[in-house]
Protein backbone atom coordinates (compact mmCIF):
# COMPACT_ATOMS: atom_id res chain seq x y z
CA UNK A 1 0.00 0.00 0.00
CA UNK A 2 2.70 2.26 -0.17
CA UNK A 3 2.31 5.15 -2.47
CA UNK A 4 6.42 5.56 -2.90
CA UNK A 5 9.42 3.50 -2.67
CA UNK A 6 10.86 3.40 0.67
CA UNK A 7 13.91 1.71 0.37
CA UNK A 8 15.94 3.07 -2.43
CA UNK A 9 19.15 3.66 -0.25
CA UNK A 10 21.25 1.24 1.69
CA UNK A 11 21.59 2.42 5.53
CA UNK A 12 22.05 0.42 8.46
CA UNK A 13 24.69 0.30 11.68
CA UNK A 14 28.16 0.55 10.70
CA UNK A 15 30.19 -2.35 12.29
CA UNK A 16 34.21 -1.33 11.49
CA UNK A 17 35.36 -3.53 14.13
CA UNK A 18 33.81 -6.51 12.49
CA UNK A 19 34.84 -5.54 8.93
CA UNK A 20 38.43 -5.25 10.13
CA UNK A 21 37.33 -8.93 11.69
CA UNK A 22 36.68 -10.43 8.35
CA UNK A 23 38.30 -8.52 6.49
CA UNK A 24 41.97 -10.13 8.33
CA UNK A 25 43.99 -12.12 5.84
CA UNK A 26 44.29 -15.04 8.98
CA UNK A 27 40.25 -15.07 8.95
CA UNK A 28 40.08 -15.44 5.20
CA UNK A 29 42.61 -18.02 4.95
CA UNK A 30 41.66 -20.15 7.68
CA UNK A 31 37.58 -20.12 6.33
CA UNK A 32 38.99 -21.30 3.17
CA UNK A 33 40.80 -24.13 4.40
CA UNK A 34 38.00 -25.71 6.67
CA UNK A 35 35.60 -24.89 3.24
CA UNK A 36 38.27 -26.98 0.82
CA UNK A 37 39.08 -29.45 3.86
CA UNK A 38 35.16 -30.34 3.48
CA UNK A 39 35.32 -30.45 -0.13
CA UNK A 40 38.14 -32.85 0.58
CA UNK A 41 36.29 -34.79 2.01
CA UNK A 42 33.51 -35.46 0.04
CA UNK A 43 35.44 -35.92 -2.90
CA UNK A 44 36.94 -39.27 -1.01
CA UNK A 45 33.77 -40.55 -0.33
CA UNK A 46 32.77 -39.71 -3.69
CA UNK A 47 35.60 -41.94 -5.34
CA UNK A 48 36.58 -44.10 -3.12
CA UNK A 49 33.31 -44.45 -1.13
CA UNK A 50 31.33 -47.24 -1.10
CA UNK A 51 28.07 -47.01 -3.50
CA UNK A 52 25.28 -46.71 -1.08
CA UNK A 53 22.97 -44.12 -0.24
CA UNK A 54 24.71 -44.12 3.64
CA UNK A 55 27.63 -42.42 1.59
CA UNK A 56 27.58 -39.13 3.05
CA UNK A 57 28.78 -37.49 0.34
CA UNK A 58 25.00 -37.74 -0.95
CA UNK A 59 23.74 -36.39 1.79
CA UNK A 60 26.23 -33.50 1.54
CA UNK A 61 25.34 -32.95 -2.14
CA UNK A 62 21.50 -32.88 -1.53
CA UNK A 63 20.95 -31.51 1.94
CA UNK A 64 23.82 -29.53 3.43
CA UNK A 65 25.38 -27.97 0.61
CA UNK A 66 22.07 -27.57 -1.69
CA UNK A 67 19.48 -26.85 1.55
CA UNK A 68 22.16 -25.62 3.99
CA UNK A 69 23.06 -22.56 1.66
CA UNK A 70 20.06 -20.76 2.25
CA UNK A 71 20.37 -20.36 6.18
CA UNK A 72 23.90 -20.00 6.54
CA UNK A 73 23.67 -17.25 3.61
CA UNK A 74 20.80 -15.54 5.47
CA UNK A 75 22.62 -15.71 8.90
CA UNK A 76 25.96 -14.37 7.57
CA UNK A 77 25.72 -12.92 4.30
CA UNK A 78 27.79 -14.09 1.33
CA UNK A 79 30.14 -16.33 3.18
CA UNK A 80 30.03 -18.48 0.38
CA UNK A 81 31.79 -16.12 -1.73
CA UNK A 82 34.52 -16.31 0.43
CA UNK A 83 35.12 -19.39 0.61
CA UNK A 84 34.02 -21.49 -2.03
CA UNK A 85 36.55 -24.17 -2.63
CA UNK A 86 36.39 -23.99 -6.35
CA UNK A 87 37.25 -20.44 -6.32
CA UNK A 88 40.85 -21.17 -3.98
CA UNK A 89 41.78 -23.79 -6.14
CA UNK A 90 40.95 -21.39 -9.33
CA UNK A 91 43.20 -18.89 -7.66
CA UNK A 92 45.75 -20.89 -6.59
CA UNK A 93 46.04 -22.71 -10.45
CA UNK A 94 45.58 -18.80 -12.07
CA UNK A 95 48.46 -17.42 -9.45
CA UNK A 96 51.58 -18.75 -11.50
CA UNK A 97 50.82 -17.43 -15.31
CA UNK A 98 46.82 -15.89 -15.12
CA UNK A 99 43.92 -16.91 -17.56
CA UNK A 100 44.35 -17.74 -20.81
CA UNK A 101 41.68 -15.07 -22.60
CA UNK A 102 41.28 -12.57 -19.88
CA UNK A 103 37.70 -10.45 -20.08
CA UNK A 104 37.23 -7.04 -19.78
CA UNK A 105 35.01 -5.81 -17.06
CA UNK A 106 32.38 -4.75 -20.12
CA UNK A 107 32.34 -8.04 -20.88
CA UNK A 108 32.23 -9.46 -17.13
CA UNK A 109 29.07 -7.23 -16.88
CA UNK A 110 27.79 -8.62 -20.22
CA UNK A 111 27.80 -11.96 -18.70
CA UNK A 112 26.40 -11.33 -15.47
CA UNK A 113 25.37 -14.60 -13.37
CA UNK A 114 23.30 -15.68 -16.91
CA UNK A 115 26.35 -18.95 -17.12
CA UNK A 116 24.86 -19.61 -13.55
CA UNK A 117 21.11 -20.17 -14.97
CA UNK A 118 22.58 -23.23 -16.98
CA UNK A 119 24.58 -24.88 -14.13
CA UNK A 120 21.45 -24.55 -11.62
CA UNK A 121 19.05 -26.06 -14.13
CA UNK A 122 21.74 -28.86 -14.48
CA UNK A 123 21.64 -29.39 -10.85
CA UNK A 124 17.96 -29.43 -10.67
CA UNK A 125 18.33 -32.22 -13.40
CA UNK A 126 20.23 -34.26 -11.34
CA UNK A 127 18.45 -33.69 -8.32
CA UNK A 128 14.87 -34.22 -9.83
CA UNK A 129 15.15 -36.37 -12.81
CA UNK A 130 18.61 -38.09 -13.53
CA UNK A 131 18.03 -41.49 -13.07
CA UNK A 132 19.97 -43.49 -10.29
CA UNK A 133 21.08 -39.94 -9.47
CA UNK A 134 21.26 -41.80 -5.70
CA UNK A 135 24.71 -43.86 -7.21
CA UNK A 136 28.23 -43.09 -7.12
CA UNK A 137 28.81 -43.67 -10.61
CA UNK A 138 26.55 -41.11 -11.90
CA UNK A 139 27.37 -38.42 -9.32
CA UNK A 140 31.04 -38.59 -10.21
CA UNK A 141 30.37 -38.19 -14.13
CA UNK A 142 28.47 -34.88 -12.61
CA UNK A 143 30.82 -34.04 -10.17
CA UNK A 144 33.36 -33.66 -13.43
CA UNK A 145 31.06 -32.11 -15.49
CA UNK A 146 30.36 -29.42 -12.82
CA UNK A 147 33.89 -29.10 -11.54
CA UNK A 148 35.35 -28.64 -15.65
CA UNK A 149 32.86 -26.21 -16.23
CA UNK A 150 33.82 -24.28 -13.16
CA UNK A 151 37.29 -24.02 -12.60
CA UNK A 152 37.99 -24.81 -16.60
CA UNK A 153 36.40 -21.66 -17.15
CA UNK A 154 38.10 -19.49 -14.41
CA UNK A 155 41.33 -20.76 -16.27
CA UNK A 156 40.05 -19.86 -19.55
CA UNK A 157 38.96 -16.19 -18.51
CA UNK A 158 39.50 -15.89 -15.27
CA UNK A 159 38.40 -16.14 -11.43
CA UNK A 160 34.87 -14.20 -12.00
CA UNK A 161 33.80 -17.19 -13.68
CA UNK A 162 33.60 -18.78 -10.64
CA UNK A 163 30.89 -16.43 -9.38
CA UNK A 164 29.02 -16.13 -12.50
CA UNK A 165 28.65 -19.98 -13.38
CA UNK A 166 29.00 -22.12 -9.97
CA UNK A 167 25.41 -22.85 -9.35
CA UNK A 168 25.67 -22.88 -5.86
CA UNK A 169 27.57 -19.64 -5.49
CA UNK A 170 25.15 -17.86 -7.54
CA UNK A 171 22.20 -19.85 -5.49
CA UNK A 172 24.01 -18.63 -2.42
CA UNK A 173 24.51 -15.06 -3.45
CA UNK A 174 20.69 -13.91 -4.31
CA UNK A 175 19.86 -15.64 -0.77
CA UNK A 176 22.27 -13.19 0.89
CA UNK A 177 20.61 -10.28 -0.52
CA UNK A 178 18.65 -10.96 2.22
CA UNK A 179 21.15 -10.98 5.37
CA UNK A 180 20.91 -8.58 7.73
CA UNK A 181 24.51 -7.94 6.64
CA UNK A 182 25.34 -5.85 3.66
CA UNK A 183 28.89 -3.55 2.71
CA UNK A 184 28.14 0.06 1.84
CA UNK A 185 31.41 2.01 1.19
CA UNK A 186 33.74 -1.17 2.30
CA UNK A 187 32.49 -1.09 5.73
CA UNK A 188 29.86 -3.78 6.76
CA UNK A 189 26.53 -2.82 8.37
CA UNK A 190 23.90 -4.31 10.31
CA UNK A 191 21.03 -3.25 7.60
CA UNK A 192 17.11 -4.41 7.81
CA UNK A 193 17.01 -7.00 5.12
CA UNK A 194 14.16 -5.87 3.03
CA UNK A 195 16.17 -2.80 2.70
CA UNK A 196 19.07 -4.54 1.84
CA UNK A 197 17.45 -6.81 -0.93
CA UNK A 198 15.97 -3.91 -2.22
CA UNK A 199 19.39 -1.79 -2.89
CA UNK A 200 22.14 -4.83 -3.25
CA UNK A 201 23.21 -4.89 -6.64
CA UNK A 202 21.56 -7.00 -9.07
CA UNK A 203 23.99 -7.85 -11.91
CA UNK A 204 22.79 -9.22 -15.20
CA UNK A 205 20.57 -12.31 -15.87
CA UNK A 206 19.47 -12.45 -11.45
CA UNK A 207 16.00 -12.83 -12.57
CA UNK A 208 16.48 -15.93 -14.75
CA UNK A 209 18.49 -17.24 -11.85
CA UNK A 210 15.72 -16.29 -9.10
CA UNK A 211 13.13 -17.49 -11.82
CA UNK A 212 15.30 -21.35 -12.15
């Protein structure tokens, strides 16, 4: 019933003390390791596991990485972002020589999150009708589908790939849009989250992935 828009600029607490917190090279690194330590993980129990459904790494796959997104994104904002394991391993293999066809940021804005819309509806494939999607056999051919698509393409152009077309870091990013956390001028604030989905930028193709 309102006859205006009332949140058309971000505002909220500032919280320095907590952005210097996160911000801290030791807090980066060590969220990354436990993040690719998990990954680690699963991916032994993925190939060396045995093929039944009390492998966790289907459980991890289905529940806490696909389901368990959405509330740790809405309790603490993009976390995922910053520690996705397929972006530290896309660093570290970029950090000797860089991509191969490097994009401009024109192009970057060009391509938006739309790669993301294809990788999502892949998942939802698998989830919903890939047959015998409950067997390791079929979840590894996916697993290197999904992992060349990623972090071959972050070598190919570069790290940003891995935001644009990792379904579950674009998944995870629109769900933090509505955190109570959001950055305005570098600094993170404690923000109402209607007000913060309303003015967090929206980059190209976020409909088609909020649509999928």
């Amino acid at each position: 019933a309102w006859r205006r828009a009332r949140y058309t600029q971000p505002r909220g607490i500032a919280l320095p003390g907590l952005t210097r917190l996160v911000d801290a090279p030791a807090a980066r690194v060590v969220l990354r390791l436990l993040a690719l330590a998990l990954y680690g993980w699963m991916a032994l129990a993925l190939w060396f596991g045995q093929d039944r459904v009390t492998n966790p790494v289907f459980g991890f796959t289905f529940v806490w990485l696909w389901v368990g997104l959405v509330p740790l994104s809405l309790l603490f904002g993009p976390i995922w972002r910053r520690t996705n394991p397929l972006g530290t391993l896309s660093r570290l293999a970029l950090a000797p020589r860089g991509p191969l066809r490097p994009l401009s940021d024109a192009a970057w804005r060009r391509i938006g999150v739309l790669p993301g819309v294809i990788t999502l509806l892949g998942f939802a494939w698998l989830e919903l009708v890939q047959p015998d999607n409950n067997t390791l056999t079929v979840l590894r051919w996916w697993a290197v589908l999904w992992f060349v698509a990623v972090v071959g393409g972050a070598l190919l152009v570069g790290p940003r790939w891995v935001a644009a077309a990792d379904p579950f870091e674009v998944f995870a990013e629109r769900i933090a849009t509505l955190s109570p956390w959001q950055r305005i001028g570098g600094t993170i604030h404690l923000v109402n989250p209607l007000r913060h989905c309303c003015t967090a930028r929206v980059p190209r193709g976020a409909a088609a992935v909020t649509a999928t």
